[in-house]
Structure formats: C-alpha cells, structure tokens
Protein backbone atom coordinates (compact mmCIF):
# COMPACT_ATOMS: atom_id res chain seq x y z
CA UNK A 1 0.00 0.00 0.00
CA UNK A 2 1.38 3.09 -0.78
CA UNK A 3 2.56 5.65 1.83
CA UNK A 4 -0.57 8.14 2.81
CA UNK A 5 0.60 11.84 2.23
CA UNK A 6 0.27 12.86 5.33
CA UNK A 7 1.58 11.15 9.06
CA UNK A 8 -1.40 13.34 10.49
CA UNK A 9 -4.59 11.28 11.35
CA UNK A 10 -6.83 11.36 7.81
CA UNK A 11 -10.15 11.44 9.99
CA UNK A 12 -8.78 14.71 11.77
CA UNK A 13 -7.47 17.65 10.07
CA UNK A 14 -6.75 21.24 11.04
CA UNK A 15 -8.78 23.41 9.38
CA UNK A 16 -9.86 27.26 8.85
CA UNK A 17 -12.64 29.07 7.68
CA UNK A 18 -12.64 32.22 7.03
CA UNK A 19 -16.02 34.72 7.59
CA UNK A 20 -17.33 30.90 9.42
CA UNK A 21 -19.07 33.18 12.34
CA UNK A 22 -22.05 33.43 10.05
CA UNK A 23 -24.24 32.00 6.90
CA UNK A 24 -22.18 29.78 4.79
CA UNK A 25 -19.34 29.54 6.00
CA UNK A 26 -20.80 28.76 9.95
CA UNK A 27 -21.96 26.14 8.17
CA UNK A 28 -19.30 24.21 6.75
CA UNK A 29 -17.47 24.67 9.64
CA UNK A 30 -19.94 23.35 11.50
CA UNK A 31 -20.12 20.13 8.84
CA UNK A 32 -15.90 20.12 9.58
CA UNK A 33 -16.45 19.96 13.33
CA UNK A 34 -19.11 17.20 12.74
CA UNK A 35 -16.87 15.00 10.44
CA UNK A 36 -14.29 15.00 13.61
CA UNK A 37 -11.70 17.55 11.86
CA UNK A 38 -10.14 20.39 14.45
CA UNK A 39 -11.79 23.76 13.38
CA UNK A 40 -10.97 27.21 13.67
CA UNK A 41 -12.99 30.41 11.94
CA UNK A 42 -11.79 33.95 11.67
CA UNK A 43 -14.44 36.48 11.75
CA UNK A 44 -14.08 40.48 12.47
CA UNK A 45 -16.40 39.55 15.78
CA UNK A 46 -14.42 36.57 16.87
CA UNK A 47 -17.78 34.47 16.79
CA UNK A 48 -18.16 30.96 16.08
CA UNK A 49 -20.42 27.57 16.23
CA UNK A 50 -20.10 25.61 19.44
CA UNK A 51 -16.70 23.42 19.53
CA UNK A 52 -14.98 25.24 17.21
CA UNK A 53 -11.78 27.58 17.85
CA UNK A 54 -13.27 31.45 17.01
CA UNK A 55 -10.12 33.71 16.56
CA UNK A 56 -10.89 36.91 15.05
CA UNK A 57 -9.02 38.25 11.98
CA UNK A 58 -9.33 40.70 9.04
CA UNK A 59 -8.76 39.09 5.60
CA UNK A 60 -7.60 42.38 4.04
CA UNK A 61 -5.03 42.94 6.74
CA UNK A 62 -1.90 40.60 6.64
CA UNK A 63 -0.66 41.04 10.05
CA UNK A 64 -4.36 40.36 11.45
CA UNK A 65 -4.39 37.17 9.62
CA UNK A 66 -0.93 36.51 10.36
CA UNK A 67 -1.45 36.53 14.02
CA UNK A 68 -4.77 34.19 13.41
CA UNK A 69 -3.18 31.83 11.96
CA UNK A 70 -0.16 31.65 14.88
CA UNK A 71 -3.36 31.76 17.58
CA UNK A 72 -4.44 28.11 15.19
CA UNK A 73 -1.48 27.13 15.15
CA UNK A 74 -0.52 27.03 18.95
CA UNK A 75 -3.83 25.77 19.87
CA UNK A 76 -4.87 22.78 17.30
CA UNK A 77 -1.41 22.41 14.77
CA UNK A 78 -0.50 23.74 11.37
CA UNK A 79 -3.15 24.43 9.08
CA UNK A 80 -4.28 21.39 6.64
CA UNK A 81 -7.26 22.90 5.17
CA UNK A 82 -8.21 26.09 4.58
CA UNK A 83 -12.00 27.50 3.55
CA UNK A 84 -11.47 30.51 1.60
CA UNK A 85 -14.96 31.95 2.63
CA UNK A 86 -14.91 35.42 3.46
CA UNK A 87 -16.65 37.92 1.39
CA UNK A 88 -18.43 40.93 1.19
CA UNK A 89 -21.05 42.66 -1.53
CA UNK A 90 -21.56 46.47 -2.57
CA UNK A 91 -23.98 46.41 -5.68
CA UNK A 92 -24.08 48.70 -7.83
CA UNK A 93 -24.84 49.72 -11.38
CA UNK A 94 -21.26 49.87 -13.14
CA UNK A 95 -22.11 54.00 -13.93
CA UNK A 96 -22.62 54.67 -10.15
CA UNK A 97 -20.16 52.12 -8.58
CA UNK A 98 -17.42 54.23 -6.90
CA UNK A 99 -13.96 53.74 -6.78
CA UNK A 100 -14.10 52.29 -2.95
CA UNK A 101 -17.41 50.06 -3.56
CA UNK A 102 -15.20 48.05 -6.05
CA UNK A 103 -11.97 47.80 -4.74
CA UNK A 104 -12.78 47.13 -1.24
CA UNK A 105 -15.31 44.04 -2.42
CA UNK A 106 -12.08 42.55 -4.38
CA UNK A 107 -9.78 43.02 -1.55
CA UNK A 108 -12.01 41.16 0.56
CA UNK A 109 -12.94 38.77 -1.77
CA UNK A 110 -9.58 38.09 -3.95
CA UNK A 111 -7.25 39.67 -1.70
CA UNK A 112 -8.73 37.88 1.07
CA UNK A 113 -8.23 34.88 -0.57
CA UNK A 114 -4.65 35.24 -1.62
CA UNK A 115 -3.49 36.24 2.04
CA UNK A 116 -5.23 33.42 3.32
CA UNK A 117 -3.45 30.97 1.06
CA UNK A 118 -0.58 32.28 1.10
CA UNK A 119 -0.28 32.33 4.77
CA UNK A 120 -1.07 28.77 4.77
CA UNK A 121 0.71 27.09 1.69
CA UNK A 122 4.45 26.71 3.54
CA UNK A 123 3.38 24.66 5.72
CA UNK A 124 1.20 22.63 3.24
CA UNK A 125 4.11 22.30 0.87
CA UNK A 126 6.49 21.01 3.84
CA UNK A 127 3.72 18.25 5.00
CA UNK A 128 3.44 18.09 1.12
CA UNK A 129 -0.66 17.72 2.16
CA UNK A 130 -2.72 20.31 1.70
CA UNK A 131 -6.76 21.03 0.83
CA UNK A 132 -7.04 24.73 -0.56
CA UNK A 133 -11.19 25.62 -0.97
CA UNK A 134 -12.00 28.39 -2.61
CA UNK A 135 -15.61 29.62 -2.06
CA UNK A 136 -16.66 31.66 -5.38
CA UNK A 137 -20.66 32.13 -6.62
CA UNK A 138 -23.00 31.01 -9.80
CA UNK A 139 -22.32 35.47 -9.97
CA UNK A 140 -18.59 35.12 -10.85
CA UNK A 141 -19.52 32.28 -13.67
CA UNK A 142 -22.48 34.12 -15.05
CA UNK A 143 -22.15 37.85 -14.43
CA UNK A 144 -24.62 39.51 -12.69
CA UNK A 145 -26.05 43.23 -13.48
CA UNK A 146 -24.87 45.31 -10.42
CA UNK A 147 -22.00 42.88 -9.07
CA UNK A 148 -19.04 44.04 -11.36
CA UNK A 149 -17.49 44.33 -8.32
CA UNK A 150 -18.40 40.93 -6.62
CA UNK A 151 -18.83 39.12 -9.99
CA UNK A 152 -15.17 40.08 -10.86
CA UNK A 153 -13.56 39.09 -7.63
CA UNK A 154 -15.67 35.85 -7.47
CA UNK A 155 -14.36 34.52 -11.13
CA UNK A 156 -11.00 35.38 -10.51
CA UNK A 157 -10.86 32.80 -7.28
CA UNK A 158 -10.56 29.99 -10.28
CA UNK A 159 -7.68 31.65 -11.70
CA UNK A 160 -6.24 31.57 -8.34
CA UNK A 161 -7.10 28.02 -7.80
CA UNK A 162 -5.26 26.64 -11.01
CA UNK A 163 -2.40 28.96 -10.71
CA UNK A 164 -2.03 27.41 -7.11
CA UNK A 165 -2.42 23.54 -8.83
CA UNK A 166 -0.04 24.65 -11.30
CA UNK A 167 2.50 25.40 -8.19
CA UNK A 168 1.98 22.90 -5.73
CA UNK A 169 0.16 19.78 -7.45
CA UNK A 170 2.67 17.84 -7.14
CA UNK A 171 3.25 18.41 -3.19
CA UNK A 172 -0.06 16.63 -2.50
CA UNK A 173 -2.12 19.95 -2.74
CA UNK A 174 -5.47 20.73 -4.70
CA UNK A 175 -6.90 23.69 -4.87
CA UNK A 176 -10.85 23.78 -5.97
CA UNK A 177 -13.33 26.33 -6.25
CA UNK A 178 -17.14 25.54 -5.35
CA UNK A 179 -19.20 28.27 -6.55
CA UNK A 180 -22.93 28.03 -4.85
CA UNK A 181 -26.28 29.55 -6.22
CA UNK A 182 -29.28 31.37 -4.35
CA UNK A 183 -29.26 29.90 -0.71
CA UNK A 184 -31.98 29.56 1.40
CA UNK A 185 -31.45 31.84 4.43
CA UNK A 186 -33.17 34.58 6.51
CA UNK A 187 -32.03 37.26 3.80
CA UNK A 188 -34.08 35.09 0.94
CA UNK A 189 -36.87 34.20 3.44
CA UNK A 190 -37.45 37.63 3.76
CA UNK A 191 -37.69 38.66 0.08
CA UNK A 192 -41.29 39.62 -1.38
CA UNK A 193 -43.34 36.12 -2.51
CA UNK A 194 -42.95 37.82 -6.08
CA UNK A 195 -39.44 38.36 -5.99
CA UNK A 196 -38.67 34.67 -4.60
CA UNK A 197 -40.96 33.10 -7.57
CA UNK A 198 -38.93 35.96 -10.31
CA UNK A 199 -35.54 34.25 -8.96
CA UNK A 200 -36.86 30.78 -8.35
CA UNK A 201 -37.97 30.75 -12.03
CA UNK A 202 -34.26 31.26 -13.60
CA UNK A 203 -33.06 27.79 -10.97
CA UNK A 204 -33.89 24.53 -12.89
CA UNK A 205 -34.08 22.87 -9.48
CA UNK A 206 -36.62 25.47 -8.73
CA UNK A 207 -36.00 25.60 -5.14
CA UNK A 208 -33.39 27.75 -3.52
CA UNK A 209 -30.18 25.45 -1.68
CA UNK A 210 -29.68 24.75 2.24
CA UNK A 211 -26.35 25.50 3.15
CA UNK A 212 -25.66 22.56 4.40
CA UNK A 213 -25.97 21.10 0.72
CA UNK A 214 -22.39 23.67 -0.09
CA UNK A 215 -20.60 22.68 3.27
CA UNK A 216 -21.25 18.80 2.53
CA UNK A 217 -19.44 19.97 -0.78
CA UNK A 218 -16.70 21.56 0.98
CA UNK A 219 -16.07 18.80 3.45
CA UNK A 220 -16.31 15.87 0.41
CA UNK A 221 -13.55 18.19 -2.02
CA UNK A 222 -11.25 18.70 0.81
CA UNK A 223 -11.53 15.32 1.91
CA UNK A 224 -8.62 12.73 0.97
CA UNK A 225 -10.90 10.73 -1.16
CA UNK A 226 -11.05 14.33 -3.61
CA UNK A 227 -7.23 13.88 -3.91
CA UNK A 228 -7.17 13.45 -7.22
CA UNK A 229 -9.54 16.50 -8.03
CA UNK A 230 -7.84 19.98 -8.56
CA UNK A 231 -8.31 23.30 -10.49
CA UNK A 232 -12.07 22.00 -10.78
CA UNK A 233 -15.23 24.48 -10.04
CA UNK A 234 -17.80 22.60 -8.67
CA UNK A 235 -21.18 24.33 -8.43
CA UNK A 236 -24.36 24.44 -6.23
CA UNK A 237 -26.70 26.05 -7.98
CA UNK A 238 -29.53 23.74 -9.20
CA UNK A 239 -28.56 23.54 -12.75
CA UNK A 240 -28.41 27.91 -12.73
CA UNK A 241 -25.34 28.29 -14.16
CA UNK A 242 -24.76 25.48 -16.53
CA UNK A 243 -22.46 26.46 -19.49
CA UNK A 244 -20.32 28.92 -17.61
C-alpha cells in the first residue's frame, strides 16, 4: 500500500474558515467539526459555532491574519485545510459604482483569498498535504447586473485556484473552487413572494439550496478521497449556471 501523504490522522485535520461566524461559511465549519476535523474560523467579531476555535481576523489585513493563523497554530497544529470563505457585496450599477465600492469588495474577496493561502501554503508544501477551498458564486460564472465588483472578484478565485495547482500539485495539494447559487437563508426568506418566484424561475431545481448542501461539498472536495480533483469548479446552484 502506498505511503498516505500525510503522518497526520486522515479522519482529523486542522482546518480554517474564514467569515465561518455566520451564513455559509458557519456552516461548513460546523459540517468540519461534525466530520471529527479540528476547526478554527476567523471572523471580524471573533464568533463561532459551538466546539470550534473562534479567533478573530481581518482578511484584508496581513498582520491580522498573520497573528490568526499563529493563535491556530498554537492551539490545534499547522493548518491542513483552509476554507477561503470570506466575502463581502456592494452592488451597484457599473455608472454609479465608486472607486471604494469596487476595490474594497475585491480586496475582501480576492485579496482575502490570496493572504489566506498564502499564509497557509508553507506549511502545506512542507507536510506536502494540503486542501485549498476556494468559495466563489453562480455570480462570478455568469455575471450579474450590479456585481461588477463581486462578480469580478468571485471569477478570478478559479484563476487563483489553477495557478495554485499549477504550483503545488505535485506536493499533495489541490486547490478547488465551489461556486454556490441562491441559498436559502433569513435574507431570501425575507424577500417579497414575487421576488422569490422571479428568482426561483431562472433555478432549474426550482428551489433555492440549504447550506448545508455547499458545506457537505466543501467537506467531500477537501476530503482525501477528492485527492485526485484539482483546479475543478464545482457548483451548487440547481442547474443555474450550466455552461459557464
């Protein structure tokens, strides 16, 4: 049998969210957690799901991040995984979108991402193991009037992800991208019966997702039976952005 990549225990990783205090990403980490991997999240409030490890952090500030990742490290091990979830949105028409509401949503969202990884990826390529999740949107594959901004930031995550599989494929990393649809949450719950029917019409599922349906996603790509699987973008969207 060949030698696993890793001497850490396969059914208990380290891993980090990032923006896991809340929606989505609370989710997956709480999916981590339940699948008996060592979680941490980073969140600007420091919140997080029962049993995991809430450290708070600032994705578009290096040093915060860097000192997040030290507080994970000293109190569960090196990072193994790492949920690239953290993201924000300004919309806005393209004519009317400022010079602030686009650059801050793609250092958050890109940026983000890239300090994140990069924080992360020495260790991975000296355990030569690593699980890299990128969490994009059907917005970045499709394009979505008033999400420039967000739509931009959210495509470029699979450029990030290949470049990344193109680096360090061969040191037993992968790098995906899973890119969900309209969720189910409060937000959605709340919208106008007319506007839910208007956006559930577009979903060939014709139902919004759970988030659970992403994080079991998440969990399965960054899992060691996904080891073969890298560069790929995997969406959750009910069949709503097929062809992109």
């Amino acid at each position: 049998m060949a030698d696993t990549p890793s001497t850490q225990d396969p059914s208990s990783r380290v891993v980090l969210v990032t923006g896991g205090n809340r929606g989505i990403g609370r989710t997956i980490a709480e999916e981590m957690a339940a699948a008996g991997h060592r979680v941490a999240v980073t969140s600007r409030s420091g919140d997080a799901p029962d049993g995991v490890l809430a450290v708070a952090a600032d994705v578009t500030d290096a040093a915060s991040l860097d000192a997040a990742f030290a507080t994970v490290e000293d109190a569960l091990g090196p990072v193994e995984i790492v949920v690239a979830n953290a993201g924000i949105t300004a919309d806005n028409l393209l004519m009317r979108m400022s010079e602030d509401e686009f650059t801050s949503v793609v250092d958050t969202n890109l940026g983000g991402a890239y300090r994140t990884v990069r924080r992360a990826i020495t260790n991975m390529v000296r355990a030569k193991y690593g699980r890299i999740v990128l969490v994009s949107s059907v917005s970045g594959l499709m394009g979505v009037a008033g999400q420039a901004n967000y739509s931009s930031s959210k495509a470029a995550l699979v450029g990030l992800a290949r470049s990344i599989t193109r680096e360090v494929g061969s040191r037993g990393i992968t790098a995906n991208v899973v890119a969900p649809g309209f969720i189910r949450t409060d937000m959605t719950d709340a919208l106008p019966e007319k506007q839910q029917k208007e956006y559930l019409q577009t979903i060939p599922a014709k139902r919004f997702a759970e988030a659970w349906e992403v994080a079991k996603v998440v969990r399965w790509i960054s899992s060691d039976e996904a080891a073969y699987i890298s560069g790929a973008v995997i969406p959750v969207d009910g069949g709503l952005g097929m062809g992109h």
